[in-house]
N, C-alpha and C. Protein backbone atom coordinates (compact mmCIF):
# COMPACT_ATOMS: atom_id res chain seq x y z
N UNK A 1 29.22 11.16 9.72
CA UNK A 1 27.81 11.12 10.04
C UNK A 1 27.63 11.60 11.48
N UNK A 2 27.18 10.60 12.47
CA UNK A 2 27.14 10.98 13.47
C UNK A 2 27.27 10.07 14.63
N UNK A 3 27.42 10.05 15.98
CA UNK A 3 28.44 8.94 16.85
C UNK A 3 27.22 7.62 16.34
N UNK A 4 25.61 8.59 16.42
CA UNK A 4 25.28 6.48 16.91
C UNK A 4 25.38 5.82 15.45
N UNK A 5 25.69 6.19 14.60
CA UNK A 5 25.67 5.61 12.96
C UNK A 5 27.20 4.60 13.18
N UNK A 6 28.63 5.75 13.85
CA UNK A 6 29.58 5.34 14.06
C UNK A 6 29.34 4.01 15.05
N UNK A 7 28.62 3.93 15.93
CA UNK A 7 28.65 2.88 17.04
C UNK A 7 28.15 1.66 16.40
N UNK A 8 27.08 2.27 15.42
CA UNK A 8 26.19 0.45 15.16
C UNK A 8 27.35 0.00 14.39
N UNK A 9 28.08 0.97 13.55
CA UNK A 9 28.67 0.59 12.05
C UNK A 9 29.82 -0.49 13.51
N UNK A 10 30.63 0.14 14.02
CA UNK A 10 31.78 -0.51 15.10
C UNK A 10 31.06 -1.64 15.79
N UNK A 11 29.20 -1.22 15.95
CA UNK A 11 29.35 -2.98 16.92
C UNK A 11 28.82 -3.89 15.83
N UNK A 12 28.72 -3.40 14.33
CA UNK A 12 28.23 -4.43 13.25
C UNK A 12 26.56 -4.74 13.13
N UNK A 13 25.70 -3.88 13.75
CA UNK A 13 24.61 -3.59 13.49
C UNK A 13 23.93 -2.88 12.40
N UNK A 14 24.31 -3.22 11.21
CA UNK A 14 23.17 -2.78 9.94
C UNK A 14 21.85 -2.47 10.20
N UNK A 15 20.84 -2.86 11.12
CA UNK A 15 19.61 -2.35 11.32
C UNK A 15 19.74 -1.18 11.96
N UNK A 16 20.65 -1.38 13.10
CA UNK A 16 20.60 -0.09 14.32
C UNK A 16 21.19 1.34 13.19
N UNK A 17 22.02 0.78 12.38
CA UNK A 17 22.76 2.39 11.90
C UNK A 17 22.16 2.38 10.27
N UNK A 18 21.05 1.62 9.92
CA UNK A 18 20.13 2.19 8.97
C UNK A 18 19.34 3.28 10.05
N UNK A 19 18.54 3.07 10.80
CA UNK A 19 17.73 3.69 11.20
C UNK A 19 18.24 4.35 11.94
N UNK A 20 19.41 4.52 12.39
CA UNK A 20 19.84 6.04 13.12
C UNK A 20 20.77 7.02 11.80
N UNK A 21 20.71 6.56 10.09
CA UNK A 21 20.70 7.18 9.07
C UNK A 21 19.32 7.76 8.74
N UNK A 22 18.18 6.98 8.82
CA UNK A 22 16.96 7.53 9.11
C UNK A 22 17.03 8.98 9.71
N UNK A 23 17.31 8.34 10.96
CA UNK A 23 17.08 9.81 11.84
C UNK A 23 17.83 10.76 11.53
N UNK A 24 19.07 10.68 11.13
CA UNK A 24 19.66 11.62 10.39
C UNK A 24 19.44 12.48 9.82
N UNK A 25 18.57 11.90 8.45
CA UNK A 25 18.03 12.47 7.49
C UNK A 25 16.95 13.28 8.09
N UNK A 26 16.12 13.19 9.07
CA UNK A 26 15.43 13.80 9.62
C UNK A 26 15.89 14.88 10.15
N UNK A 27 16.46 15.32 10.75
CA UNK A 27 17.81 16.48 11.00
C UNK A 27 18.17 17.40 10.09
N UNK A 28 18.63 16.48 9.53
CA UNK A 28 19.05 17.56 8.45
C UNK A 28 17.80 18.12 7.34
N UNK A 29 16.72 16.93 7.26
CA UNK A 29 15.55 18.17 7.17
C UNK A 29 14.96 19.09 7.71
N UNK A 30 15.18 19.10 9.02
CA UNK A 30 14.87 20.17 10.05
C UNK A 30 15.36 21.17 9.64
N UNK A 31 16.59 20.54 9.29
CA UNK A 31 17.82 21.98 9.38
C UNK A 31 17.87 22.97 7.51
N UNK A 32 16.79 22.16 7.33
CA UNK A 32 16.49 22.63 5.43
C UNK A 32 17.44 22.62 4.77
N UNK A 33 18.17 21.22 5.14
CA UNK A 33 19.60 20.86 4.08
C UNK A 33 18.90 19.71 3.13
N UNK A 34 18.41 20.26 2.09
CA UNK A 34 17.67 19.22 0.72
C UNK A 34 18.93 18.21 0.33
N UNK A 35 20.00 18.94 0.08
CA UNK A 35 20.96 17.90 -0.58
C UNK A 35 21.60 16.81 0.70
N UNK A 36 21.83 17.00 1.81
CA UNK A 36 22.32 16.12 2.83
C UNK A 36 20.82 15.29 3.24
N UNK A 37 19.91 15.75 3.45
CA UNK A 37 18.91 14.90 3.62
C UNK A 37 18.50 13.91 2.61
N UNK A 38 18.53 14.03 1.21
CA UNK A 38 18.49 13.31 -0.07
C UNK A 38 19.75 12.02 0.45
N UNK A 39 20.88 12.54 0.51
CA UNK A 39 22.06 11.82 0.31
C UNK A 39 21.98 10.95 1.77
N UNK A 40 21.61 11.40 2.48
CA UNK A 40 21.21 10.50 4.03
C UNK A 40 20.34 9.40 3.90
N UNK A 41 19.02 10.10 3.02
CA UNK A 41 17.99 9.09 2.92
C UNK A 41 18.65 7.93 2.29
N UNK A 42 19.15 8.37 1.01
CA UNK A 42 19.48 7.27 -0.04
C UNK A 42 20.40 6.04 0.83
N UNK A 43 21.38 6.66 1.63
CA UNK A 43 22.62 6.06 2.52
C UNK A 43 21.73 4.73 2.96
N UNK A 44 20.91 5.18 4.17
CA UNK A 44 20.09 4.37 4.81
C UNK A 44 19.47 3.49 4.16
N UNK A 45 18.70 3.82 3.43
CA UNK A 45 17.67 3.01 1.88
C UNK A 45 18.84 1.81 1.90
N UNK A 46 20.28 2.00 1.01
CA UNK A 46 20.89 1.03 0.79
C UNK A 46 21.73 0.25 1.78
N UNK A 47 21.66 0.73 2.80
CA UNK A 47 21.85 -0.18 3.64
C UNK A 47 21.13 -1.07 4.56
N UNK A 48 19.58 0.01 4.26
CA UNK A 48 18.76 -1.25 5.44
C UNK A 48 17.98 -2.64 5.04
N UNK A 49 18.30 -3.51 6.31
CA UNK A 49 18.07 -4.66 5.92
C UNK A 49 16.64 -4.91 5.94
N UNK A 50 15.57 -4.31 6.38
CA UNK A 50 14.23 -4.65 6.08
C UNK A 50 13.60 -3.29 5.37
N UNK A 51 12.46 -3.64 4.37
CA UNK A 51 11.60 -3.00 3.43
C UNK A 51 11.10 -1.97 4.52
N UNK A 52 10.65 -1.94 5.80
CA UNK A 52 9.98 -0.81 6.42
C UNK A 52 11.35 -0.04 6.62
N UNK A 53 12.04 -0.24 6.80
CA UNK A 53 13.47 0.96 7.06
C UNK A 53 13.62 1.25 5.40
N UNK A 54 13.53 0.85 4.31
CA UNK A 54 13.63 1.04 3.74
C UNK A 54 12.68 2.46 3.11
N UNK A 55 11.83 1.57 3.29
CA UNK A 55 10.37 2.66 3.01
C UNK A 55 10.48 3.84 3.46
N UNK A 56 10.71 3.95 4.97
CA UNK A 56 10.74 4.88 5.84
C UNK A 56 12.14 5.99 4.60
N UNK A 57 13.05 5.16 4.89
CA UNK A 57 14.59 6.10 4.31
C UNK A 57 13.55 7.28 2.95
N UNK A 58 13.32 6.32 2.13
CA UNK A 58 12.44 6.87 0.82
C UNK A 58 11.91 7.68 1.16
N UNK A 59 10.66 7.37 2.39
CA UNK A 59 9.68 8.83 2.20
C UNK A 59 10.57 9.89 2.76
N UNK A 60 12.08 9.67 3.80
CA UNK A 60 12.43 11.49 3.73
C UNK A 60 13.60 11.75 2.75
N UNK A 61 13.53 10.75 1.78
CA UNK A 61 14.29 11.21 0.47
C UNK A 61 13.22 11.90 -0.40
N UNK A 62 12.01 11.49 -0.44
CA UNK A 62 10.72 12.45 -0.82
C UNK A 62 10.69 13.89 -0.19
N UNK A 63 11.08 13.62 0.58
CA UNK A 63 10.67 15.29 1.51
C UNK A 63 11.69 15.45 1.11
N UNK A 64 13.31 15.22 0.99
CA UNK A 64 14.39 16.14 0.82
C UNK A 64 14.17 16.66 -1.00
N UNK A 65 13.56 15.95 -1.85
CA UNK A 65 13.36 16.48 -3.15
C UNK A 65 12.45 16.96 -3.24
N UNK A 66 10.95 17.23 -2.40
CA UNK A 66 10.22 18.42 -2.11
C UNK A 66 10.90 19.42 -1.33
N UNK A 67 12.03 19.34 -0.73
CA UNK A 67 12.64 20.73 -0.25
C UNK A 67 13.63 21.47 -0.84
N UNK A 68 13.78 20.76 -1.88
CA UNK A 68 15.31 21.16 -3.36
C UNK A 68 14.12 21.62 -4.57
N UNK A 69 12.60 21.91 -4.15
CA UNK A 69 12.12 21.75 -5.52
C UNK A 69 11.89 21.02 -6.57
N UNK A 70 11.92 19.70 -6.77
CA UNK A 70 12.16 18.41 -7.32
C UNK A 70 10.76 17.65 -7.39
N UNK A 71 9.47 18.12 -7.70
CA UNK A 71 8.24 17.09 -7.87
C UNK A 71 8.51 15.79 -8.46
N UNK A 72 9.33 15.64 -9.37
CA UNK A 72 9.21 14.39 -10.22
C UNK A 72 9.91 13.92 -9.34
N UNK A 73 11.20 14.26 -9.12
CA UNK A 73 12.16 12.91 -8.44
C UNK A 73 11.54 12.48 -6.66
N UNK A 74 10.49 13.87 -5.92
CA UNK A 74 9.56 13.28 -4.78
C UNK A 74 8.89 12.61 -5.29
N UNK A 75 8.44 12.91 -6.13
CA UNK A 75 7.26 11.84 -6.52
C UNK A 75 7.51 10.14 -6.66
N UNK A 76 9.36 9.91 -7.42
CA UNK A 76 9.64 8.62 -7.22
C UNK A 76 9.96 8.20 -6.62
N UNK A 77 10.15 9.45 -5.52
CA UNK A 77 10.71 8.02 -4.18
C UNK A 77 9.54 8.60 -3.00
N UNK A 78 8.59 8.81 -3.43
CA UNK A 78 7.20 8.66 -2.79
C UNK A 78 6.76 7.15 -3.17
N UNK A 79 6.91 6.75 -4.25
CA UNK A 79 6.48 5.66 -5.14
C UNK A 79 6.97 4.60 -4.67
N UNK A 80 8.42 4.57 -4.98
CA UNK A 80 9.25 3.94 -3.88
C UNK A 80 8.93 3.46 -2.52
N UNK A 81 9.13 4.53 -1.83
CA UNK A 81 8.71 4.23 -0.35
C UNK A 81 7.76 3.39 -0.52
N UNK A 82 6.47 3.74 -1.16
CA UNK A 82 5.10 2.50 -1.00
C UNK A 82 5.38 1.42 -1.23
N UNK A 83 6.29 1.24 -2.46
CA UNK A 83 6.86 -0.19 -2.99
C UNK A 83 7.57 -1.27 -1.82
N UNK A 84 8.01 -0.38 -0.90
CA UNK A 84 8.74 -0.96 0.49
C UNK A 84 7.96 -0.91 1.49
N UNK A 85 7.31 -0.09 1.81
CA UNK A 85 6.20 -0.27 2.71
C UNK A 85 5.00 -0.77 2.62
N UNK A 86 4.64 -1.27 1.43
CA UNK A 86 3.45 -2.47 1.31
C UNK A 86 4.04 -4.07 1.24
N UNK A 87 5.44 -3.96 0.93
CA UNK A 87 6.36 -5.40 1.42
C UNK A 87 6.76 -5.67 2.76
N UNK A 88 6.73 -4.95 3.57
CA UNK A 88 6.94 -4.96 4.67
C UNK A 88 5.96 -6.03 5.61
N UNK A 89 6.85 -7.02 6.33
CA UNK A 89 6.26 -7.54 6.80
C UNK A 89 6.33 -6.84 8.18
N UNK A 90 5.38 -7.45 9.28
CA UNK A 90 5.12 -6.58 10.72
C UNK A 90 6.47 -6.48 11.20
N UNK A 91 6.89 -8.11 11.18
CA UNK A 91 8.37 -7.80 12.07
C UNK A 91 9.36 -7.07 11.68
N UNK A 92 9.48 -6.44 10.48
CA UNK A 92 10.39 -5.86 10.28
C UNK A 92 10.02 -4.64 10.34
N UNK A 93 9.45 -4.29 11.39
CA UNK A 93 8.46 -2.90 11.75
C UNK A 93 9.80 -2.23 12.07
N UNK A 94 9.69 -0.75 12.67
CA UNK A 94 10.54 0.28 13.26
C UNK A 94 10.73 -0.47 14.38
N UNK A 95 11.98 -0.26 14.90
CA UNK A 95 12.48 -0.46 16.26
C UNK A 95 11.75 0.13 17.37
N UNK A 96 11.48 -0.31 18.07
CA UNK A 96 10.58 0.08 19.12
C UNK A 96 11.25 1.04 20.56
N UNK A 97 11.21 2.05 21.46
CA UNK A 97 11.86 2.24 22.21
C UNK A 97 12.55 0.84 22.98
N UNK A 98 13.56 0.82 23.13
CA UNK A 98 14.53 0.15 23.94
C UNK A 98 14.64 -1.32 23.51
N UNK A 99 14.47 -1.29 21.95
CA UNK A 99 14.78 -2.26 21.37
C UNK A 99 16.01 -3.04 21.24
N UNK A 100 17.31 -1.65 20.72
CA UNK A 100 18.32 -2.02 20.79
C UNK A 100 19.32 -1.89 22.18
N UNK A 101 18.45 -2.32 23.79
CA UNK A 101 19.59 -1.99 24.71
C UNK A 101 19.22 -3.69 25.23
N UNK A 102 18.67 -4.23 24.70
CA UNK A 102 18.81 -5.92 25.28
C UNK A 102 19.50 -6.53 25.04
């Protein structure tokens, strides 16, 4: 993956290296890789511990199956995502800048 995924996974942070799988996936949609962005999203999805990281992972597993051509399977993890992001409670919002240096 990439060092900060490696760092949370080594200091045992499941939130910190869901959401720097997040960002990942974001990358590699930049970079118009449909199948690594799919497989990133999903990564993150099953590892993060709250419904808004969750949600979040989904909607750019949506965008990586709108960028492979894939309406039906964006469409279910468009669906998805909402399913996690209307469970979401506040606190388990996105990490905020300089969340994880306290």
């Amino acid at each position: 993956m990439n060092r900060s995924v490696e760092l949370a996974e080594a200091g045992g942070d499941r939130r910190l290296g869901a959401y720097a799988l997040v960002r990942r996936a974001v990358v590699d949609l930049y970079r118009h890789d449909a199948r690594q962005t799919i497989d990133v999203a999903r990564l993150a999805r099953q590892n993060a511990l709250t419904d808004h990281i969750r949600g979040w992972a989904a909607l750019h597993e949506a965008q990586g199956h709108a960028l492979a051509g894939d309406p039906d399977a964006s469409m279910r993890a468009l669906d998805l995502a909402r399913e996690h992001l209307d469970a979401a409670r506040p606190e388990s919002g996105p990490p905020r800048p300089g969340e994880f240096v306290r």
